[in-house]
PDB file of N, CA and C in Angstrom:
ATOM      1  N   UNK A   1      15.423  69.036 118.649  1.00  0.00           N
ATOM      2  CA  UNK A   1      14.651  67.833 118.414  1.00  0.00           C
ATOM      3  C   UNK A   1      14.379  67.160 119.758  1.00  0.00           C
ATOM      4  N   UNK A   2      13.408  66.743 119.978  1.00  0.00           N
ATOM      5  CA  UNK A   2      12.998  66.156 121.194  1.00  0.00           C
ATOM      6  C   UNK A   2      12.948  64.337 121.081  1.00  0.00           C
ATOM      7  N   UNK A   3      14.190  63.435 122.003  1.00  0.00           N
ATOM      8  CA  UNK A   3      14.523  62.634 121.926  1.00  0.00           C
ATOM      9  C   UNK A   3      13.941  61.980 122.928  1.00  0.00           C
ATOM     10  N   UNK A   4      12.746  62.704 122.931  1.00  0.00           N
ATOM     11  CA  UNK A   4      11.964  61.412 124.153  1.00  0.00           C
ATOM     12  C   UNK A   4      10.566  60.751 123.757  1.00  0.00           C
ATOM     13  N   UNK A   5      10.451  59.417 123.890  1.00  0.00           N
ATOM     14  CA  UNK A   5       9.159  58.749 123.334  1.00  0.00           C
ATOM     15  C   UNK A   5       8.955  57.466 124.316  1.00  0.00           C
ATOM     16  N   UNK A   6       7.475  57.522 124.403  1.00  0.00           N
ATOM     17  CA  UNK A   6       6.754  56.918 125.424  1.00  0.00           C
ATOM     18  C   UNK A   6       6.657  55.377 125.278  1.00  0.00           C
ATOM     19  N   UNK A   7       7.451  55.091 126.010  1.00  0.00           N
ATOM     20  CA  UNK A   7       7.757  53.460 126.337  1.00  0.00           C
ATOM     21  C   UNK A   7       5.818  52.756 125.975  1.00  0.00           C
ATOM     22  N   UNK A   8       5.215  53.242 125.625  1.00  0.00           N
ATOM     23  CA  UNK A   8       3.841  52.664 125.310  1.00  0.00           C
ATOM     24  C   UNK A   8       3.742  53.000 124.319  1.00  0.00           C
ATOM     25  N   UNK A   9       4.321  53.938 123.558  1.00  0.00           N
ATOM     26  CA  UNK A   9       3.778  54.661 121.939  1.00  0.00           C
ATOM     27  C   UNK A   9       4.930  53.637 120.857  1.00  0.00           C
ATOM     28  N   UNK A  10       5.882  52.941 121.807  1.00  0.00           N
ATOM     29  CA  UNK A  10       6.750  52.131 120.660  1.00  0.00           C
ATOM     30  C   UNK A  10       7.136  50.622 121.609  1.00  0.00           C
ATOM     31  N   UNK A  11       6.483  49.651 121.417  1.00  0.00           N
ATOM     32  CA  UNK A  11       6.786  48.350 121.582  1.00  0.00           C
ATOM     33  C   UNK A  11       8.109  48.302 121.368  1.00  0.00           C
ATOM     34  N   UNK A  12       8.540  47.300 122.037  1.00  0.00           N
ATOM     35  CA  UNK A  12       9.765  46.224 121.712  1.00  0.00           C
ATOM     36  C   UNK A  12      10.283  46.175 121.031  1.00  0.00           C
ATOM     37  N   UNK A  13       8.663  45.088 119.645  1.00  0.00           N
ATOM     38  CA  UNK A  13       8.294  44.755 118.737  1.00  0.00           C
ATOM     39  C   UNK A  13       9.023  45.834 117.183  1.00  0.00           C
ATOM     40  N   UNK A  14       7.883  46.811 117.995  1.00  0.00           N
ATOM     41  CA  UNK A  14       7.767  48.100 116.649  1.00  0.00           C
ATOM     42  C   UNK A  14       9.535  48.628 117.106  1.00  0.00           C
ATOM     43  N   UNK A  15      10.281  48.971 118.128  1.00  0.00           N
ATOM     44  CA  UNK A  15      11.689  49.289 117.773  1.00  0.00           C
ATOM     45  C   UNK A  15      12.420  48.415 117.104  1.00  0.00           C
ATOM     46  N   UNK A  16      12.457  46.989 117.087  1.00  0.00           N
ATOM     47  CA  UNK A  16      12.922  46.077 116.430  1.00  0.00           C
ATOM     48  C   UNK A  16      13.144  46.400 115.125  1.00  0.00           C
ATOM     49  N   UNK A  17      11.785  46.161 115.007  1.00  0.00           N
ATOM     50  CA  UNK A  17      11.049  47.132 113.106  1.00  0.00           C
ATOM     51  C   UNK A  17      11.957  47.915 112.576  1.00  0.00           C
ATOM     52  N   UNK A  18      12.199  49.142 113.336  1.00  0.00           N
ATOM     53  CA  UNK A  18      12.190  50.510 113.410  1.00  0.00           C
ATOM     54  C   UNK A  18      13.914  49.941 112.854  1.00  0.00           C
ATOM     55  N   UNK A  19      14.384  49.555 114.481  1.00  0.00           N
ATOM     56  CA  UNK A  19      15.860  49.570 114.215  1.00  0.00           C
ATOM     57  C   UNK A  19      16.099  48.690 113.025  1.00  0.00           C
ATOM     58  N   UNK A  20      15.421  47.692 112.155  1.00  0.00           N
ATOM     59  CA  UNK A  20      15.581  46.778 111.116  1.00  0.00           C
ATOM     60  C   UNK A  20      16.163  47.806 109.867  1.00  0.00           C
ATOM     61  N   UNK A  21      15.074  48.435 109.822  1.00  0.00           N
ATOM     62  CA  UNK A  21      14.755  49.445 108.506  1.00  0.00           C
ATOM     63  C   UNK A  21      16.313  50.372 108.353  1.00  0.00           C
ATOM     64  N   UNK A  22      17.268  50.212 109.533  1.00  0.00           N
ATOM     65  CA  UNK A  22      18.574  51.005 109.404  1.00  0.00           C
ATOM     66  C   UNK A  22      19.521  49.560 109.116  1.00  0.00           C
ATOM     67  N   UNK A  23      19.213  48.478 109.296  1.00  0.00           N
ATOM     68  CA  UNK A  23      20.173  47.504 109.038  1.00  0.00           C
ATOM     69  C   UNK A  23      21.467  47.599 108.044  1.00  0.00           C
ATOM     70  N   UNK A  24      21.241  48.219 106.600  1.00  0.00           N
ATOM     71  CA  UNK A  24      22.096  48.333 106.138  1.00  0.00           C
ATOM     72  C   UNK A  24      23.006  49.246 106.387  1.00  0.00           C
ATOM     73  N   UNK A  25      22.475  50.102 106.801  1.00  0.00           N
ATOM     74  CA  UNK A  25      23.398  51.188 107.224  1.00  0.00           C
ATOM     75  C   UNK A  25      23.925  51.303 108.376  1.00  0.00           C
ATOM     76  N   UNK A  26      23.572  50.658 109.044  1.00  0.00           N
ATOM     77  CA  UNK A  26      24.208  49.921 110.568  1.00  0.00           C
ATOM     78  C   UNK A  26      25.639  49.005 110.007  1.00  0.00           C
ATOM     79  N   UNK A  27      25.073  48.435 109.243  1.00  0.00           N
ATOM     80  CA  UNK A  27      26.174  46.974 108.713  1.00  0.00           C
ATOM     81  C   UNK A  27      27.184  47.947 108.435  1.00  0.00           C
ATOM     82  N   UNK A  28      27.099  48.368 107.697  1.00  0.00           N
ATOM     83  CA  UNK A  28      28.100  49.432 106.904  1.00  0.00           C
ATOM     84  C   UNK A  28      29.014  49.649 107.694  1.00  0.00           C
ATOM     85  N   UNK A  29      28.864  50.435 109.021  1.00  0.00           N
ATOM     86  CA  UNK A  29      30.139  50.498 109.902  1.00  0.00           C
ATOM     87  C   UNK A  29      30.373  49.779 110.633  1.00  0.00           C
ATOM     88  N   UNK A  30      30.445  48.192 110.617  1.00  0.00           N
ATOM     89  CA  UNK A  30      31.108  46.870 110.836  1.00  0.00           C
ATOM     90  C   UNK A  30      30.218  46.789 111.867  1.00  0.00           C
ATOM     91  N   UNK A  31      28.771  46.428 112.050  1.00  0.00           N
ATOM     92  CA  UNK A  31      27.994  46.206 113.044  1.00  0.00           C
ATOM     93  C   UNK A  31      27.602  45.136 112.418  1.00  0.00           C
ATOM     94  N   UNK A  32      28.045  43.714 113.400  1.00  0.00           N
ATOM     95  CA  UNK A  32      27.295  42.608 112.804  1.00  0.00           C
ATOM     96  C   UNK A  32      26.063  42.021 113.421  1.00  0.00           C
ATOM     97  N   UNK A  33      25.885  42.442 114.851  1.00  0.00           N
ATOM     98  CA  UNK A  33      25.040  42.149 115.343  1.00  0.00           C
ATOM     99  C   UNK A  33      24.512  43.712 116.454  1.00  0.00           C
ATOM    100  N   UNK A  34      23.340  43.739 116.679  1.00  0.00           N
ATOM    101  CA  UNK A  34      22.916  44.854 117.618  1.00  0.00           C
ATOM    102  C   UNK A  34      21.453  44.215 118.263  1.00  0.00           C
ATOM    103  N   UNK A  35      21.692  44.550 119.841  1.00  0.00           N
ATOM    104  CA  UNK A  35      20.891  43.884 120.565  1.00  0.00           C
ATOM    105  C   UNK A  35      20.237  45.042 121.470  1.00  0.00           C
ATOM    106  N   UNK A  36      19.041  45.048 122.681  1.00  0.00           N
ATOM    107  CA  UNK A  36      18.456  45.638 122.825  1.00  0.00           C
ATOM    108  C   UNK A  36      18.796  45.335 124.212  1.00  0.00           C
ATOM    109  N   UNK A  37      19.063  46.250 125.099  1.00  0.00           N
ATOM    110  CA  UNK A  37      18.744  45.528 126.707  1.00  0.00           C
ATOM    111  C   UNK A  37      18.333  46.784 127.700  1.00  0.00           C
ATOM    112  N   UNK A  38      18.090  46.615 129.037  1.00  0.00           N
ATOM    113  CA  UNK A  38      17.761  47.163 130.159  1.00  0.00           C
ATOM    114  C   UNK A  38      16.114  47.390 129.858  1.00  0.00           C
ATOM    115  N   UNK A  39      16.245  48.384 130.172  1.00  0.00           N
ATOM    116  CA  UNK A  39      13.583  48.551 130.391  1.00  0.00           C
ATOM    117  C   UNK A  39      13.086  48.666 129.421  1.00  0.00           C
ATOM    118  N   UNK A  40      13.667  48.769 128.334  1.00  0.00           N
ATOM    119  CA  UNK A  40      13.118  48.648 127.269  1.00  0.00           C
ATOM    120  C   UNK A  40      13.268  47.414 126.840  1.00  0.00           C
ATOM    121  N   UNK A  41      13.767  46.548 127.020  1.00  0.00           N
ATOM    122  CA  UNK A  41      13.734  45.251 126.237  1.00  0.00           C
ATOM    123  C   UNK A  41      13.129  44.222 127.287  1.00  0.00           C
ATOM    124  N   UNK A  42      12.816  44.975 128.899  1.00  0.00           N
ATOM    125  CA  UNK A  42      12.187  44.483 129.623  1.00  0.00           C
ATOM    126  C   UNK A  42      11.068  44.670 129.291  1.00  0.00           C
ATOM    127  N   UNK A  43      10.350  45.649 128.804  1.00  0.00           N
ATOM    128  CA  UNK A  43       9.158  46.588 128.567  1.00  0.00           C
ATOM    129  C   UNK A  43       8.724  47.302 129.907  1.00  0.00           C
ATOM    130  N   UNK A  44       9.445  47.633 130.585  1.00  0.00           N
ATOM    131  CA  UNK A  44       9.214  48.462 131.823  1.00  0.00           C
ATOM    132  C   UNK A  44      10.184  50.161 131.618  1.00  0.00           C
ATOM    133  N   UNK A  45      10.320  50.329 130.422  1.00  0.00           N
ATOM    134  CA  UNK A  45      10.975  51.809 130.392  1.00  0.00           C
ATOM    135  C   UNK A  45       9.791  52.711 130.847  1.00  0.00           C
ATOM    136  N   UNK A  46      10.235  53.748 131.561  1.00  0.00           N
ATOM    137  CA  UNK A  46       8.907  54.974 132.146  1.00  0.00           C
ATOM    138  C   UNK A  46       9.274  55.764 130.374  1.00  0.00           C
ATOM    139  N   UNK A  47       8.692  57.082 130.754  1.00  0.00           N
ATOM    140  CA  UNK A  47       8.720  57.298 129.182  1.00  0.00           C
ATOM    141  C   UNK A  47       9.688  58.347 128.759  1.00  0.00           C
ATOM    142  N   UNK A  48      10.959  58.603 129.960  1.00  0.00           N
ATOM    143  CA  UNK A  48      11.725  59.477 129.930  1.00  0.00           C
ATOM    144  C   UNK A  48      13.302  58.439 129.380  1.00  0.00           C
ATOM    145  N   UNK A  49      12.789  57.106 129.439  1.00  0.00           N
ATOM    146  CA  UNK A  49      13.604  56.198 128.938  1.00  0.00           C
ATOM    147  C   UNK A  49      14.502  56.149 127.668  1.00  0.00           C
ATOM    148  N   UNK A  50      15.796  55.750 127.901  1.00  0.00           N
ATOM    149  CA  UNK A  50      16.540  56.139 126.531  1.00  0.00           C
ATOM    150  C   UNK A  50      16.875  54.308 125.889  1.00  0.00           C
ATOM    151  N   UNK A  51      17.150  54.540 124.898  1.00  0.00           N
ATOM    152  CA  UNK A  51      17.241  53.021 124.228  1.00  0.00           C
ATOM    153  C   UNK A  51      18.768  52.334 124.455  1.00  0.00           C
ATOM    154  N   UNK A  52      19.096  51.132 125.368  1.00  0.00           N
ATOM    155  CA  UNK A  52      20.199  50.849 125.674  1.00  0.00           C
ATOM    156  C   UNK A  52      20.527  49.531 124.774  1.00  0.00           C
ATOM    157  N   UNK A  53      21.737  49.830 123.675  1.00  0.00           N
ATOM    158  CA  UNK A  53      22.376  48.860 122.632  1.00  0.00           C
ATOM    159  C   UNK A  53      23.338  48.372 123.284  1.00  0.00           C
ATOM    160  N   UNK A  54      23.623  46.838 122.530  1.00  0.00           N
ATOM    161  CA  UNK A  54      24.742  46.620 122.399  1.00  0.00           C
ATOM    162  C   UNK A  54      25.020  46.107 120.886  1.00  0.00           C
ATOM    163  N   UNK A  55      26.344  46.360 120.689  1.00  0.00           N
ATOM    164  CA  UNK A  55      27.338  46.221 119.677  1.00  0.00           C
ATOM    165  C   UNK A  55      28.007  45.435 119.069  1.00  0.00           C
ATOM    166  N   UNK A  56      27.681  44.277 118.197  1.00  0.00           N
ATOM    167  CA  UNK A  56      29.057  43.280 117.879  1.00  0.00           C
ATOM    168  C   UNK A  56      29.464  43.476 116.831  1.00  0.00           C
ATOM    169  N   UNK A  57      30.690  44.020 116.683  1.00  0.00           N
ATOM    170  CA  UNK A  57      31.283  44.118 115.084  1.00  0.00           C
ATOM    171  C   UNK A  57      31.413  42.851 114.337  1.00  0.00           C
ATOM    172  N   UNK A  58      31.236  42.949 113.309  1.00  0.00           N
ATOM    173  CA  UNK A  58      31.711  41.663 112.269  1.00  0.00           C
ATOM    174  C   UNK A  58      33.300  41.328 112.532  1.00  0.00           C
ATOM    175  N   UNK A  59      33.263  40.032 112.314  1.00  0.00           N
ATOM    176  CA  UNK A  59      34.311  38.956 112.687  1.00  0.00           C
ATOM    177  C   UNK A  59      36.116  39.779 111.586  1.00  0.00           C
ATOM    178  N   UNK A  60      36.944  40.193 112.573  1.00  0.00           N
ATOM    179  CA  UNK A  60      38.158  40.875 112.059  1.00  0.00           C
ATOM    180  C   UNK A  60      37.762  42.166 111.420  1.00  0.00           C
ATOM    181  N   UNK A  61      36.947  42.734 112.001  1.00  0.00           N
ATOM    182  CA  UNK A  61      36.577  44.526 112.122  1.00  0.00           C
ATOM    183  C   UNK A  61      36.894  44.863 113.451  1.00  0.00           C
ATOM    184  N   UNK A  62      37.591  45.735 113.868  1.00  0.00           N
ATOM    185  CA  UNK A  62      37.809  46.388 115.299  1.00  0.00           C
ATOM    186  C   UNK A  62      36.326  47.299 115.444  1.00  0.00           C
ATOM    187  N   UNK A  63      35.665  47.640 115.716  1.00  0.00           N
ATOM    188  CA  UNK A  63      34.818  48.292 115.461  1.00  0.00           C
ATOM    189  C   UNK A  63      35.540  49.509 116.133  1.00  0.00           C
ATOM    190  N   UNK A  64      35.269  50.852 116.146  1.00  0.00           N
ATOM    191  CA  UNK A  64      35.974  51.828 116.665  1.00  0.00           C
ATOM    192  C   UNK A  64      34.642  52.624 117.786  1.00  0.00           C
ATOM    193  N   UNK A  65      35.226  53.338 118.653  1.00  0.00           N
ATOM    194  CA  UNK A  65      33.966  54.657 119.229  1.00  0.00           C
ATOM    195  C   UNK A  65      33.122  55.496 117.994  1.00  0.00           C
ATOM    196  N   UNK A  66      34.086  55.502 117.144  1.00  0.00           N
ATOM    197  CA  UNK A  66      33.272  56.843 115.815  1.00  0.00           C
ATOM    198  C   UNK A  66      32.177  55.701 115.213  1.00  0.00           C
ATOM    199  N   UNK A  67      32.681  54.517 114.768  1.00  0.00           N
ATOM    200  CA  UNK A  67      31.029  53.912 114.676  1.00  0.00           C
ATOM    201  C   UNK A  67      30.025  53.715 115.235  1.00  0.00           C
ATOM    202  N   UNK A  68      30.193  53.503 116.319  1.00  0.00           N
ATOM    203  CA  UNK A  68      29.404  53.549 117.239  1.00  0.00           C
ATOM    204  C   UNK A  68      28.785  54.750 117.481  1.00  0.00           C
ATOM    205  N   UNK A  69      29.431  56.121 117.419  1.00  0.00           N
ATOM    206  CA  UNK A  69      28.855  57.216 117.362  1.00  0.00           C
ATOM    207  C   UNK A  69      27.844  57.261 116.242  1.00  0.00           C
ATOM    208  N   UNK A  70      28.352  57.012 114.828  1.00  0.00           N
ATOM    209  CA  UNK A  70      27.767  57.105 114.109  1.00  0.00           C
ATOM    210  C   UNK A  70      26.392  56.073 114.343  1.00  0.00           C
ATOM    211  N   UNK A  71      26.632  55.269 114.337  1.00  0.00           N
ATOM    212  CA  UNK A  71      25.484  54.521 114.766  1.00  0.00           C
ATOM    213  C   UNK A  71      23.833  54.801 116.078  1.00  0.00           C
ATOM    214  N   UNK A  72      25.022  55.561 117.021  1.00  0.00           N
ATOM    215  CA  UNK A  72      23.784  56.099 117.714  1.00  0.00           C
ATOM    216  C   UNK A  72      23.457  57.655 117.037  1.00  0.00           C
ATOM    217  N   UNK A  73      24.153  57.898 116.122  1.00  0.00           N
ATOM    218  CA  UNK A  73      23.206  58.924 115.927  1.00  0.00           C
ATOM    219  C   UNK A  73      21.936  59.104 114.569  1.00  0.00           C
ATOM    220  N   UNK A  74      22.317  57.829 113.902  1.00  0.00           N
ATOM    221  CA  UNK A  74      21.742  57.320 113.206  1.00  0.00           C
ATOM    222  C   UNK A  74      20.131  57.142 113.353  1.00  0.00           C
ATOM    223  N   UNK A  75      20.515  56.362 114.808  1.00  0.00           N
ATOM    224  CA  UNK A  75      19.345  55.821 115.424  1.00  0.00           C
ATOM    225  C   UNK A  75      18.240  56.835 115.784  1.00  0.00           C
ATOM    226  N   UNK A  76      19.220  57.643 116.683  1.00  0.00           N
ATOM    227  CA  UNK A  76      18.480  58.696 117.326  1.00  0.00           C
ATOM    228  C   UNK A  76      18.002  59.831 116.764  1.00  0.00           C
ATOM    229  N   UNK A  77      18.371  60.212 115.140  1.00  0.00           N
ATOM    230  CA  UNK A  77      17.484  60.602 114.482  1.00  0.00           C
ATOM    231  C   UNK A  77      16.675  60.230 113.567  1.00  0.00           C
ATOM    232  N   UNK A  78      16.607  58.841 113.454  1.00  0.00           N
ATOM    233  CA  UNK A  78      15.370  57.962 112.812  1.00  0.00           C
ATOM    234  C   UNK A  78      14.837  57.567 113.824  1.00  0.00           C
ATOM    235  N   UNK A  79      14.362  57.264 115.100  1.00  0.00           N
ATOM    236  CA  UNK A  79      14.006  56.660 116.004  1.00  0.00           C
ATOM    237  C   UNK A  79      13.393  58.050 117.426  1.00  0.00           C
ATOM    238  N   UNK A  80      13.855  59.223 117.230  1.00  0.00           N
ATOM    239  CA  UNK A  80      13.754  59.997 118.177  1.00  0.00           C
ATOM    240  C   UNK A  80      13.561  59.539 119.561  1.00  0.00           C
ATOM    241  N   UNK A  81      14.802  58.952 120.042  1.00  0.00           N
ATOM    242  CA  UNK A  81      14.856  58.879 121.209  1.00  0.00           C
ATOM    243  C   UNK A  81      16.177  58.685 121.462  1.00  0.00           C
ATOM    244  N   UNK A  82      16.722  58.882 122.681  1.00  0.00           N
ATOM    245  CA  UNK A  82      17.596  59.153 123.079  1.00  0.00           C
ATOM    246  C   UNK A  82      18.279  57.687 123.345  1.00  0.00           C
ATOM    247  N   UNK A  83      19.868  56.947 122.570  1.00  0.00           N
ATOM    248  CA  UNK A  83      20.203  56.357 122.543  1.00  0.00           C
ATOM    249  C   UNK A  83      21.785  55.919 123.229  1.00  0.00           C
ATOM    250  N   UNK A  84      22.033  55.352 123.896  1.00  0.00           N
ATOM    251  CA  UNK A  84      23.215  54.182 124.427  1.00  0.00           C
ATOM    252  C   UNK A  84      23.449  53.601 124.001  1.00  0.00           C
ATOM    253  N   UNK A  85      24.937  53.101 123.867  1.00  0.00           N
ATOM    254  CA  UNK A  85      25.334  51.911 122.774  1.00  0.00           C
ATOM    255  C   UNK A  85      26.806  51.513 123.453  1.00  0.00           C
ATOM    256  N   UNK A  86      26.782  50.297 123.504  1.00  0.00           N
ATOM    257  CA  UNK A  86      28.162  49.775 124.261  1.00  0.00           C
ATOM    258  C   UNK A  86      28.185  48.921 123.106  1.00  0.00           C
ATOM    259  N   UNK A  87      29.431  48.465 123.095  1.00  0.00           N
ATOM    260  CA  UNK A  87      30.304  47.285 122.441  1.00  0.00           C
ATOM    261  C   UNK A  87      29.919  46.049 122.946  1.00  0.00           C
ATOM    262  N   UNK A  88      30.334  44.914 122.754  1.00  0.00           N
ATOM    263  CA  UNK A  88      30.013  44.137 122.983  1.00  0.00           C
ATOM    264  C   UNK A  88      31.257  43.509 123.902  1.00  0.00           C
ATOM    265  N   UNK A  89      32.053  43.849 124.068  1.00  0.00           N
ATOM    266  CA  UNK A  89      33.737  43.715 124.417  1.00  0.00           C
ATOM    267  C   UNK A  89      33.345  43.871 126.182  1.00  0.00           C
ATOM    268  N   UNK A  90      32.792  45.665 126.110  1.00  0.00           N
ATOM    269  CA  UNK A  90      31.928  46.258 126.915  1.00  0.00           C
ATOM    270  C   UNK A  90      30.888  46.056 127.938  1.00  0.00           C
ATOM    271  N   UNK A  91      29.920  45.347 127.521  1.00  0.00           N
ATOM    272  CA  UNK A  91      28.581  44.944 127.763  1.00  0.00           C
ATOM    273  C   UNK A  91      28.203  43.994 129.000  1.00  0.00           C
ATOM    274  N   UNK A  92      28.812  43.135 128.731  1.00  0.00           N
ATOM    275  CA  UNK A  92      28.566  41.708 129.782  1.00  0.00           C
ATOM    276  C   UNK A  92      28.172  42.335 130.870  1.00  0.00           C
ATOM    277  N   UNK A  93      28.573  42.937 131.770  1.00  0.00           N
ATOM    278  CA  UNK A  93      28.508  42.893 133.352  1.00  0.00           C
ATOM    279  C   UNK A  93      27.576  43.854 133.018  1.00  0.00           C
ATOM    280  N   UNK A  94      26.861  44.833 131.920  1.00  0.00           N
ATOM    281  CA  UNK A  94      26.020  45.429 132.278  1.00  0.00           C
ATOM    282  C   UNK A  94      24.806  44.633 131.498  1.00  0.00           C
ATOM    283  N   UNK A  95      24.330  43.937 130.885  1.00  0.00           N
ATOM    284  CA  UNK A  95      23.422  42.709 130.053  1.00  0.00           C
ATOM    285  C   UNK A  95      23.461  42.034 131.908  1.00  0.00           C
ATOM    286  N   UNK A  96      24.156  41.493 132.098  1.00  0.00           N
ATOM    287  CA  UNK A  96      23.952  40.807 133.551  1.00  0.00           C
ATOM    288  C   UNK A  96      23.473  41.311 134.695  1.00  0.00           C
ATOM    289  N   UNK A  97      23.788  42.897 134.754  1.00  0.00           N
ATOM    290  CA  UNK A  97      23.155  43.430 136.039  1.00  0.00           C
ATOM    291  C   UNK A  97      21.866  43.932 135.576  1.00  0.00           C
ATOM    292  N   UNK A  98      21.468  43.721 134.370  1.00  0.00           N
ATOM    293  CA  UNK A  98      20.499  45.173 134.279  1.00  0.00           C
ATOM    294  C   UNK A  98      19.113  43.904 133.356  1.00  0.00           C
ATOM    295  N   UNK A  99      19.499  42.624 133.219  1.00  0.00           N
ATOM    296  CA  UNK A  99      18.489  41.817 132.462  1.00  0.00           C
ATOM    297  C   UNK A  99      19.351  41.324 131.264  1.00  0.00           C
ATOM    298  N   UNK A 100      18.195  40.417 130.601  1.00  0.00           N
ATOM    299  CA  UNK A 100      18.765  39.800 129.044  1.00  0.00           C
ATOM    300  C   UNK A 100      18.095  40.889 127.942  1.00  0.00           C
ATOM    301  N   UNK A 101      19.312  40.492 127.306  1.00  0.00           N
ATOM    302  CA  UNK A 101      18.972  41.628 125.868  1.00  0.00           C
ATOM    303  C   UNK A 101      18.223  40.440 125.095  1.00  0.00           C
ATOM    304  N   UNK A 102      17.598  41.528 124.220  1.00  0.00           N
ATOM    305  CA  UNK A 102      16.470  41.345 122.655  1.00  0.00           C
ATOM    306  C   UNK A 102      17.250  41.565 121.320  1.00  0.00           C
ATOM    307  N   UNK A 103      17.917  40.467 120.670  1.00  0.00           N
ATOM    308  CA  UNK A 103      18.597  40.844 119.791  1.00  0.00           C
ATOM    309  C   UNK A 103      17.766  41.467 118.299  1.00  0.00           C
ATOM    310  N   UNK A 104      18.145  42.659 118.215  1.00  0.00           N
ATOM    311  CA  UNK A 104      17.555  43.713 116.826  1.00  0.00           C
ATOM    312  C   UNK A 104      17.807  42.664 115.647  1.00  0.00           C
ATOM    313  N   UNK A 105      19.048  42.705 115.446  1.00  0.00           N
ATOM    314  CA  UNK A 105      19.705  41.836 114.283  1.00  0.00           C
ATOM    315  C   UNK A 105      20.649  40.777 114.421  1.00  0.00           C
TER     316      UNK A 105
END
């Protein structure tokens, strides 16, 4: 499967969408919030660009790595593109070096 798509063939906007339409099934493995950051949420991804998440589990869920797995792979075969996903525990210093995230949900 080819996990690459052209930072012009999918807006911001339309991944927002995209990632909405998995919401429940995101929730499911204690994802309470999921946000969007680095060139894609800048809108400057070239088109070899992969989609960089972050992660907040719902309030007294540990969230684990296997959800998160599950979650990017979720993505990345409804979404065909190649996906990143940090925690939110995780994240800060890279949300800070790299721009502000676009929160999905």
């Amino acid at each position: 499967m080819n996990l690459v798509v052209s930072a012009s063939e999918d807006s911001v906007a339309e991944l927002v969408k995209r990632i909405r339409t998995h919401e429940g099934a995101i929730r499911a493995f204690g994802v309470a919030r999921l946000s969007i950051f680095g060139s894609r949420a800048r809108g400057s991804a070239p088109p070899t660009s992969d989609l960089d998440l972050i992660a907040g589990f719902a309030k007294g869920r540990k969230g684990s790595y296997f959800d998160l797995a599950r979650v990017k792979l979720l993505l990345e075969d409804s979404l065909h593109v190649r996906v990143d996903i940090l925690p939110e525990s995780a994240a800060s210093g890279s949300v800070n070096r790299f721009g502000e995230s676009l929160r999905a949900f």
